[in-house]
Protein backbone atom coordinates (compact mmCIF):
# COMPACT_ATOMS: atom_id res chain seq x y z
CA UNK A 1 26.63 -55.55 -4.11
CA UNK A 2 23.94 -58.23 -4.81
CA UNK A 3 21.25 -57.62 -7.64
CA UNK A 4 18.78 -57.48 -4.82
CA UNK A 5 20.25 -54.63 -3.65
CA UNK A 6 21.18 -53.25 -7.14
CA UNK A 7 17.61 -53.38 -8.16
CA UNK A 8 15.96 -51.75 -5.32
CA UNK A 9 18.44 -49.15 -5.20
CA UNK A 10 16.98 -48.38 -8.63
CA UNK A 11 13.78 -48.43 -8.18
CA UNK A 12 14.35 -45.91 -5.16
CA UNK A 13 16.24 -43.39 -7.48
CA UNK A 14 13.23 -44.19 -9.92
CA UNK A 15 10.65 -42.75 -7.95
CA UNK A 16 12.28 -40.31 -6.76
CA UNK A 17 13.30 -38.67 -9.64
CA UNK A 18 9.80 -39.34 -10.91
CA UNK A 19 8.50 -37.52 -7.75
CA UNK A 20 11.14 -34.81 -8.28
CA UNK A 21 10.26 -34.08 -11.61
CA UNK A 22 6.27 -34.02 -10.71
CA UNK A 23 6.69 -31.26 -8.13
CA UNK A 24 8.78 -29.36 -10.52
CA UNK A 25 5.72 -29.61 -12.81
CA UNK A 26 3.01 -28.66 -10.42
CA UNK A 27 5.28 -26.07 -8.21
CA UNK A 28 3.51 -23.54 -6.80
CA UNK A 29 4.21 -19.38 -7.49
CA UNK A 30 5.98 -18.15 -4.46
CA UNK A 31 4.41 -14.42 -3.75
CA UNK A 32 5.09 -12.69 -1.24
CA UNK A 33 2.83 -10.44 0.67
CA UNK A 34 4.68 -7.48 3.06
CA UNK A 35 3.40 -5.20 5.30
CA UNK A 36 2.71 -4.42 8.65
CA UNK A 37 0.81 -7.43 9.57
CA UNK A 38 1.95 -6.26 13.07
CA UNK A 39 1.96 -3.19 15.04
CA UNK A 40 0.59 -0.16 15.30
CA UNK A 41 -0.32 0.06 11.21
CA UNK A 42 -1.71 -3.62 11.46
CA UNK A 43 -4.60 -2.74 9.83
CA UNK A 44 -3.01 -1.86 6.69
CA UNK A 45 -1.24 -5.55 6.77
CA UNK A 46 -4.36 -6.70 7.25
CA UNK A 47 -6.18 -5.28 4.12
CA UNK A 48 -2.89 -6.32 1.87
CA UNK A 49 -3.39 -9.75 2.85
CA UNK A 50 -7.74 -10.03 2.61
CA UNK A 51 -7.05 -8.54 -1.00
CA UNK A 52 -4.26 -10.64 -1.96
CA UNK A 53 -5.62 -13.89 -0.47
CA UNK A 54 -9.17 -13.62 -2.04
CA UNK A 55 -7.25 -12.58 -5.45
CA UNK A 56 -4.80 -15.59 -5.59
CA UNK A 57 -7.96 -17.72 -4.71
CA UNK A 58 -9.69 -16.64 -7.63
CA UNK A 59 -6.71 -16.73 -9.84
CA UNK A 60 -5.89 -20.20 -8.98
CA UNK A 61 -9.53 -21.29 -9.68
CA UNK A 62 -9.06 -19.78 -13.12
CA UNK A 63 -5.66 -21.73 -13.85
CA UNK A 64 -3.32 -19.99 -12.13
CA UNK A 65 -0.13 -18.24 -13.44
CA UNK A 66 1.01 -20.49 -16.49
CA UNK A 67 -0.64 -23.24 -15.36
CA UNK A 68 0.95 -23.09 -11.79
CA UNK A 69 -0.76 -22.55 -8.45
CA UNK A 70 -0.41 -18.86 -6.74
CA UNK A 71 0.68 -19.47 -2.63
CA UNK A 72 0.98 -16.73 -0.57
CA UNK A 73 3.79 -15.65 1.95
CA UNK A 74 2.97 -13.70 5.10
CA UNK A 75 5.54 -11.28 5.21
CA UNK A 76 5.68 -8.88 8.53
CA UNK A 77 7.89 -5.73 8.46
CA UNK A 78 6.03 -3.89 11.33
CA UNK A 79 6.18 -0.64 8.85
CA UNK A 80 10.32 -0.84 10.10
CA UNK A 81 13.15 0.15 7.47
CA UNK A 82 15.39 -2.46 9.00
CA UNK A 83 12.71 -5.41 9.36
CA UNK A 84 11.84 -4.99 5.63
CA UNK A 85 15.22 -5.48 4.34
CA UNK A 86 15.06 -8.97 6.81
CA UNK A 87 11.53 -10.09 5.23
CA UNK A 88 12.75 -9.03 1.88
CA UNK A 89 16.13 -11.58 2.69
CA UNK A 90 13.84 -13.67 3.61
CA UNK A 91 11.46 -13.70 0.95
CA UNK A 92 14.26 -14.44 -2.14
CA UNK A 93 16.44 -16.84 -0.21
CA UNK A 94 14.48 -18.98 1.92
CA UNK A 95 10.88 -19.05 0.50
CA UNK A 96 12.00 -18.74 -3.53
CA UNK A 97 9.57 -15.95 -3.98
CA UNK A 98 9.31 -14.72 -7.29
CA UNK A 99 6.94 -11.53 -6.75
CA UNK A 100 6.07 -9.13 -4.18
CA UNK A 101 2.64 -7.84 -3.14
CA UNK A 102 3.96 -4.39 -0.90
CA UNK A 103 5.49 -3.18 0.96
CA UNK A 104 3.36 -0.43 2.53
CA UNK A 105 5.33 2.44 3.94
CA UNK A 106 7.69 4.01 1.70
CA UNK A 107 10.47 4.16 3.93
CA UNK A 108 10.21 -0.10 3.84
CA UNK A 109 9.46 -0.49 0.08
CA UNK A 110 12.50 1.62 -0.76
CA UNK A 111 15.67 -0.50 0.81
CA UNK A 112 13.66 -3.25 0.69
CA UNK A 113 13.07 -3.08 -3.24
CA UNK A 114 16.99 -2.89 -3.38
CA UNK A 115 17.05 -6.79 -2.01
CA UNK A 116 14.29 -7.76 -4.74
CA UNK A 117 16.13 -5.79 -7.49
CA UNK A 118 19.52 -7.71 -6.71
CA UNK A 119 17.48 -10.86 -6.69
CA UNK A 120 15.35 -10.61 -9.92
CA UNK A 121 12.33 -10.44 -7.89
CA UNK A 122 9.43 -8.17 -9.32
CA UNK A 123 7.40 -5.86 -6.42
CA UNK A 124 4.34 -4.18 -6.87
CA UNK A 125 3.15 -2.00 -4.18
CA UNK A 126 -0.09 -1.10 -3.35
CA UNK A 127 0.52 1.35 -1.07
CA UNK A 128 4.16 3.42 -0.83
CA UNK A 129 3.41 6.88 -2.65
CA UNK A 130 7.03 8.35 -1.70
CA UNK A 131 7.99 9.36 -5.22
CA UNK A 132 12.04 7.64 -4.77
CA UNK A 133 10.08 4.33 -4.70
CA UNK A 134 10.05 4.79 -8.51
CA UNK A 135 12.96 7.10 -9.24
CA UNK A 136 15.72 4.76 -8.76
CA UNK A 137 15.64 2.79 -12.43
CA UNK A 138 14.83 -0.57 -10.64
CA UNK A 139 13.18 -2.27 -14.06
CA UNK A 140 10.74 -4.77 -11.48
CA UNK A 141 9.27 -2.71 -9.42
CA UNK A 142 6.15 -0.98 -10.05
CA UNK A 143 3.30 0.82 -7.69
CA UNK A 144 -0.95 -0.20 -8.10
CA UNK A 145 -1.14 3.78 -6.04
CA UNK A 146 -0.28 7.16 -6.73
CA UNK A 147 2.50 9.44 -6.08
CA UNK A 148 2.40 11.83 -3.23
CA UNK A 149 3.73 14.34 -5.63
CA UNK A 150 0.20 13.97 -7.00
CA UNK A 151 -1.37 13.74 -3.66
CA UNK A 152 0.18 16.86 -2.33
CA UNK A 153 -0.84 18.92 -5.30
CA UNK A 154 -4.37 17.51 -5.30
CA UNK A 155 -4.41 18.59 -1.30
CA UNK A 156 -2.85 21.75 -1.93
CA UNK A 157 -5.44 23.03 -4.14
CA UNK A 158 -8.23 21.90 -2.29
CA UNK A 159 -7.24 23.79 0.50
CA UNK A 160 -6.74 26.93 -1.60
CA UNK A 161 -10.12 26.45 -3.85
CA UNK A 162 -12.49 25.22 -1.60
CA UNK A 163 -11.61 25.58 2.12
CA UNK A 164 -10.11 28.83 0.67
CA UNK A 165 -7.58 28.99 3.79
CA UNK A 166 -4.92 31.47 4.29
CA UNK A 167 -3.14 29.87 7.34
CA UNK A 168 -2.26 26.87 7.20
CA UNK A 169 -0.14 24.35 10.09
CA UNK A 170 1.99 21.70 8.85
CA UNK A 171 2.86 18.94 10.81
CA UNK A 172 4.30 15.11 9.65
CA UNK A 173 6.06 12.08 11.22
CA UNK A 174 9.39 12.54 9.97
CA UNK A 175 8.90 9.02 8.17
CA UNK A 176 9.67 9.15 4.14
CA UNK A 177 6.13 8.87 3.61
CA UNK A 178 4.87 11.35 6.25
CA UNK A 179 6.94 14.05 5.58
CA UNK A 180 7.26 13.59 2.00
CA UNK A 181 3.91 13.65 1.37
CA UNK A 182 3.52 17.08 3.82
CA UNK A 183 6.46 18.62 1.65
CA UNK A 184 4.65 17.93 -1.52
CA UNK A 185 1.60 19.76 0.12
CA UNK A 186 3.81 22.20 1.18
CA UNK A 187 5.05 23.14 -1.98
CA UNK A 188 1.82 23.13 -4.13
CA UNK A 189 0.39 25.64 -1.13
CA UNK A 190 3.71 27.84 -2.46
CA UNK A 191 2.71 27.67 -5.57
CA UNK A 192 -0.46 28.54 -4.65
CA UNK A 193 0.50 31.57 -2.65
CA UNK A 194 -0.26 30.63 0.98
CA UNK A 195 2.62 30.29 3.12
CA UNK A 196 2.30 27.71 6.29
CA UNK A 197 2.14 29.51 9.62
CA UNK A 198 3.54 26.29 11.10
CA UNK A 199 5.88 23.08 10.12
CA UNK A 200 6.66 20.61 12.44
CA UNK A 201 7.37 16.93 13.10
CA UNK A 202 6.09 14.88 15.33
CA UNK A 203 7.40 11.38 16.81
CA UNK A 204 5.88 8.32 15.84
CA UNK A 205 4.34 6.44 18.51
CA UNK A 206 3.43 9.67 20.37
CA UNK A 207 0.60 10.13 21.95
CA UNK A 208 0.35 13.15 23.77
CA UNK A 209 0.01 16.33 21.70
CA UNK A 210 -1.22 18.67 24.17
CA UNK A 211 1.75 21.29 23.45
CA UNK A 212 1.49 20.66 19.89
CA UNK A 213 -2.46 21.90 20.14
CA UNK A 214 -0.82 25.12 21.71
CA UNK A 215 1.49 25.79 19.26
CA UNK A 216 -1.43 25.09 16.96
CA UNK A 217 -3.91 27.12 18.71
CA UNK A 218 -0.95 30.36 18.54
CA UNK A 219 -0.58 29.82 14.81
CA UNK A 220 -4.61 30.74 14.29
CA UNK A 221 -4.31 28.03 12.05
CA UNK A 222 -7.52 27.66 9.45
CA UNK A 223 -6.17 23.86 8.70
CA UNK A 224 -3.47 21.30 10.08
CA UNK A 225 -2.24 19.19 6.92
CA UNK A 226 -1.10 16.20 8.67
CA UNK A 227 1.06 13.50 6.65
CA UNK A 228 1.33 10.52 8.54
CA UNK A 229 -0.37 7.62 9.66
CA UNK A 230 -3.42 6.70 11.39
CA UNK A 231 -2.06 5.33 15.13
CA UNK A 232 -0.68 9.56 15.52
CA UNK A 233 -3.88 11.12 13.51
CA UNK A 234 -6.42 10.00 15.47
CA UNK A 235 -4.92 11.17 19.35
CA UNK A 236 -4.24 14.44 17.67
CA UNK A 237 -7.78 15.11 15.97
CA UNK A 238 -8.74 14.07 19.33
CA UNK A 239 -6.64 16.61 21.77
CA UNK A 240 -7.35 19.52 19.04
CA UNK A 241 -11.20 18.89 19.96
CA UNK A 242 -10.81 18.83 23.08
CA UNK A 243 -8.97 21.99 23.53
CA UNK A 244 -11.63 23.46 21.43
CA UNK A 245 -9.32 23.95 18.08
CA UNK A 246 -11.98 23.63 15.45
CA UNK A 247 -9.55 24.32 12.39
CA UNK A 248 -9.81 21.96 9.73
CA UNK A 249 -8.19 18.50 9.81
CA UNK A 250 -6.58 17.19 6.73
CA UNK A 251 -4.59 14.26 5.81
CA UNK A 252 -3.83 11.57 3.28
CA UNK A 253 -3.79 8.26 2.53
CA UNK A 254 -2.21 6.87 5.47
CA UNK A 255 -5.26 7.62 7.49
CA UNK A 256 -7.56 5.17 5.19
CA UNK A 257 -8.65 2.84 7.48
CA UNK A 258 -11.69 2.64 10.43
CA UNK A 259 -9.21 2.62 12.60
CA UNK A 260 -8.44 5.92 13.00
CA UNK A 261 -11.75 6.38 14.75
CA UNK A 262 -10.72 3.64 17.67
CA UNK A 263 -7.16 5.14 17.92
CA UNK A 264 -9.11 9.33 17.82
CA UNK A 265 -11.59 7.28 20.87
CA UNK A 266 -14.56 7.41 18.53
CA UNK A 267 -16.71 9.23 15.89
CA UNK A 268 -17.03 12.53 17.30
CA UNK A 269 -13.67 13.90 16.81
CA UNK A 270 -13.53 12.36 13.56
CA UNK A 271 -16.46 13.87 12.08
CA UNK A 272 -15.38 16.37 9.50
CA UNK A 273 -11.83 15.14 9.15
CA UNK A 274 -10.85 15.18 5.17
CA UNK A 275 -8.31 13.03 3.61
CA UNK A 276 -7.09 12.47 0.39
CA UNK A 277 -7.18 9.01 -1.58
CA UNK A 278 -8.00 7.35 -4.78
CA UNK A 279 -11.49 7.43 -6.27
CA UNK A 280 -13.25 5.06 -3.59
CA UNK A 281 -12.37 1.56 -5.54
CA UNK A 282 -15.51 0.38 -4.29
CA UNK A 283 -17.60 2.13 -6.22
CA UNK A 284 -15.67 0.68 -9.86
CA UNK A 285 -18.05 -1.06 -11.44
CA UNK A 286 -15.33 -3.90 -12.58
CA UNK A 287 -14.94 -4.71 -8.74
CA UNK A 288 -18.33 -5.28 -7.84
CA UNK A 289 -18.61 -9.07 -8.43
CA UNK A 290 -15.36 -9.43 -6.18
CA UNK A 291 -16.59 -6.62 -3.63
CA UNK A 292 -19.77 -8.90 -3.09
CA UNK A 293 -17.32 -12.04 -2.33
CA UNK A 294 -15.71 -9.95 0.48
CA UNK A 295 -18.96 -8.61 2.05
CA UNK A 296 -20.41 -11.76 2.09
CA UNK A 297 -17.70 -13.05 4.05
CA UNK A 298 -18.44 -10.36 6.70
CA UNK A 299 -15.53 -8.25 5.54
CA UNK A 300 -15.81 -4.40 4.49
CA UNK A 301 -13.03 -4.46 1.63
CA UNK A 302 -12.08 -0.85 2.92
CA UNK A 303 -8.67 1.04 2.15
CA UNK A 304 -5.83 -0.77 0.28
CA UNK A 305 -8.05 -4.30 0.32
CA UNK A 306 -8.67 -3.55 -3.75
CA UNK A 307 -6.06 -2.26 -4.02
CA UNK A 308 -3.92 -5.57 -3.00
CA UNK A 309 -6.16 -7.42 -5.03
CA UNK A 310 -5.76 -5.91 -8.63
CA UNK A 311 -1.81 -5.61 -7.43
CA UNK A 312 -1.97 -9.66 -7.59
CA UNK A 313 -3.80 -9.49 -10.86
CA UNK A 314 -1.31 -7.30 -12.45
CA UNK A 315 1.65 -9.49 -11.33
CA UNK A 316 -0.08 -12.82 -12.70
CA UNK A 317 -0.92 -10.77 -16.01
CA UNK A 318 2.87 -10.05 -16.26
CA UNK A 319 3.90 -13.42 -15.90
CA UNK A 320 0.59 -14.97 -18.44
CA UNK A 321 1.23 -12.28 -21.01
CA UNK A 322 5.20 -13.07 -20.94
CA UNK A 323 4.30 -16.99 -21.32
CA UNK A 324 6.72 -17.43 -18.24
CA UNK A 325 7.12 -17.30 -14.67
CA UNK A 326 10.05 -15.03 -15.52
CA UNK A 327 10.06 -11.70 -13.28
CA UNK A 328 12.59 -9.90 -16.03
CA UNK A 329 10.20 -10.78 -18.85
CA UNK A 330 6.53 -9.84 -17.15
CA UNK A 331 8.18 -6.55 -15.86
CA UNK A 332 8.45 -5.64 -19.73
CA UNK A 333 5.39 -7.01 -20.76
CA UNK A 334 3.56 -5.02 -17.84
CA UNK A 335 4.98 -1.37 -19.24
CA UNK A 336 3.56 -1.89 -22.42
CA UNK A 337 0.38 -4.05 -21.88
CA UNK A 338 -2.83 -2.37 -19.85
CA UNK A 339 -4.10 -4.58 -17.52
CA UNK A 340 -8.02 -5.28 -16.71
CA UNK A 341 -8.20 -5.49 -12.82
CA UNK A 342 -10.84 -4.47 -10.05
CA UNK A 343 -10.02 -1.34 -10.13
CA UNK A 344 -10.41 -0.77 -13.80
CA UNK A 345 -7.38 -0.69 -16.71
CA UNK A 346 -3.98 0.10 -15.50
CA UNK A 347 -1.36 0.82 -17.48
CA UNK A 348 2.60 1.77 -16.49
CA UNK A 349 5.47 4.05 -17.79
CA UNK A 350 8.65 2.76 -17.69
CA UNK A 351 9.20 3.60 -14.65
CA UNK A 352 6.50 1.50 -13.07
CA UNK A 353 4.39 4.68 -12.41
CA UNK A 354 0.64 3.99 -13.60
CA UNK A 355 -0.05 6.35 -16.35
CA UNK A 356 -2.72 7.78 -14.50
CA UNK A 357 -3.15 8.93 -10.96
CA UNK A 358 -7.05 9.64 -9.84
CA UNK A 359 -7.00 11.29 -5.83
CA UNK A 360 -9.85 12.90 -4.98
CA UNK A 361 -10.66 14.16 -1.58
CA UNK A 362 -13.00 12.06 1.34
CA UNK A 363 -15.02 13.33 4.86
CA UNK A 364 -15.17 11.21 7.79
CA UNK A 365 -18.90 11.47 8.94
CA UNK A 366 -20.36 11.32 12.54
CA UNK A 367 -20.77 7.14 12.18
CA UNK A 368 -16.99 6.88 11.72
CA UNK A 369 -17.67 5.98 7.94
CA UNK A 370 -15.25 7.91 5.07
CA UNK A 371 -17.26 8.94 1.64
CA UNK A 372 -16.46 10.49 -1.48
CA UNK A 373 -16.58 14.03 -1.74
């Protein structure tokens, strides 16, 4: 080999390793984002990713997560059990993540949490309020929500106290969110002394629930507790007004979104209907400067879209309080260090519960608009 050669050989293995050893430096924080960012529950996927996009923007401007850049992944599971294990595959071996933003149904969080937990990957999830999401002793994953063993209880008694009902229908989608969350109604109704007149399941991506209305309308009914999700609310609320069954309507947070007045066919058969969520996160006072960015960008930051947003906080909290982009180490920082965010302090137990849960009760009004009771 001739020195000619030799030299520029070299130089080659100079620059790269120089190059190699800048983008080490400046690499960017691989996050993930899941949810149905497809499908029927679309919406949902869609508030997950405003929130998290407009969160790692402001994050980055402020220096990032030690000193690195956050960059988001897009990752779709369609709200399917089986397509959230791929994403979550997907997510730790191909695109390096090293935190999760989701999923958003419980029955994807849960086998997908398993891939992240194998991995060393740390998940936060805005959304999934099935109470096994937590109760598995997976030390990185966590929840921004609730537990619909909270929900149910707070739906239970409002029932009872104020709509002071004595029969009261059951229905759910058979999904581990759905009919978790109706069990956990369910049983804080037994508690309460009121024993349903009717429990059934429904199919999701029905749409026709004309002999489900009978069945209702037989039952004489007071309320129908439905737990599910917005795409099978709204054509039921629908075909129980228009077989004249005025009982009241009920739900939870799966129905959070304006679009369960498109898939009801508009505002009048959603008037009235009640649904159970956290204390509207728009009204938090530490939000406001961020709820202002969204609105001016012609967005309504509705549903899980603050939600997403102080979930991305949290995470790059964990990682600047631990000093390192190390999921093991901000997992234990975040269960003993609160966390400012836009929805106010959070704080965690070790199981990655928050501390505390706040669900209050909403009405849909005649414009198609949900407010605070």
């Amino acid at each position: 080999m001739s020195q000619k050669i030799f030299r520029k050989g070299f130089l080659a293995l100079a620059v790269t390793t120089a190059l190699g050893i800048s983008a080490v430096a400046q690499a960017d924080v691989v996050i993930g984002v899941a949810g149905p960012h497809t499908g029927a529950n679309a919406s949902f996927g869609e508030q997950y990713w405003r929130g998290a996009s407009q969160a790692a923007e402001d994050i980055n401007a402020a220096g990032g997560v030690n000193g690195e850049k956050i960059k988001l992944v897009k990752a779709d599971d369609a709200c399917e059990p089986k397509q959230a294990v791929a994403v979550a595959n997907r997510l730790v071996d191909q695109d390096k993540a090293l935190a999760v933003v989701g999923h958003f149904c419980s029955s994807s969080s849960i086998p997908a949490s398993e891939v992240y937990d194998e991995a060393g990957v740390i998940a936060m999830t805005p959304g999934s309020t099935n109470p096994v999401v937590t109760e598995r002793g997976l030390s990185g994953m966590f929840r921004m929500c609730g537990r619909d063993d909270q929900q149910g209880v707070v739906a239970g008694n409002y029932i009872v106290d104020t709509l002071k009902a004595k029969k009261v229908a059951i229905l759910h989608d058979k999904d581990t969110y759905g009919q978790g969350l109706a069990d956990a109604t369910k049983a804080q109704l037994a508690k309460r002394g009121v024993k349903e007149v009717l429990y059934e399941g429904l199919t999701r991506g029905e749409k026709d629930f004309n002999a489900l209305v009978t069945k209702l309308r037989a039952s004489g009914a007071e309320v129908v507790y439905f737990g599910g999700l917005h795409p099978e609310a709204g054509p039921l609320v629908r075909q129980m007004r228009e077989q004249g069954l005025t009982a009241v309507f009920l739900s939870g947070d799966g129905i959070v979104t304006d679009e369960l007045v498109t898939t009801a066919g508009g505002p009048q058969y959603t008037k009235g209907v009640l649904m159970t969520f956290g204390a509207d996160p728009r009204k938090i006072p530490d939000g406001q400067p961020v709820i202002e960015k969204f609105r001016a960008g012609g967005f309504e930051p509705e549903g899980y879209t603050l939600y997403a947003y102080a979930t991305l906080q949290a995470l790059a909290a964990g990682f600047n309080g631990a000093g390192a982009n190390d999921a093991a180490k901000a997992s234990e920082w975040l269960k003993s260090h609160p966390v400012q965010t836009v929805l106010g302090k959070k704080e965690w137990d070790k199981k990655g519960d928050l501390k505390v849960s706040d669900y209050v009760v909403y009405e849909w009004d005649g414009n198609g608009k949900y407010h605070q009771q």
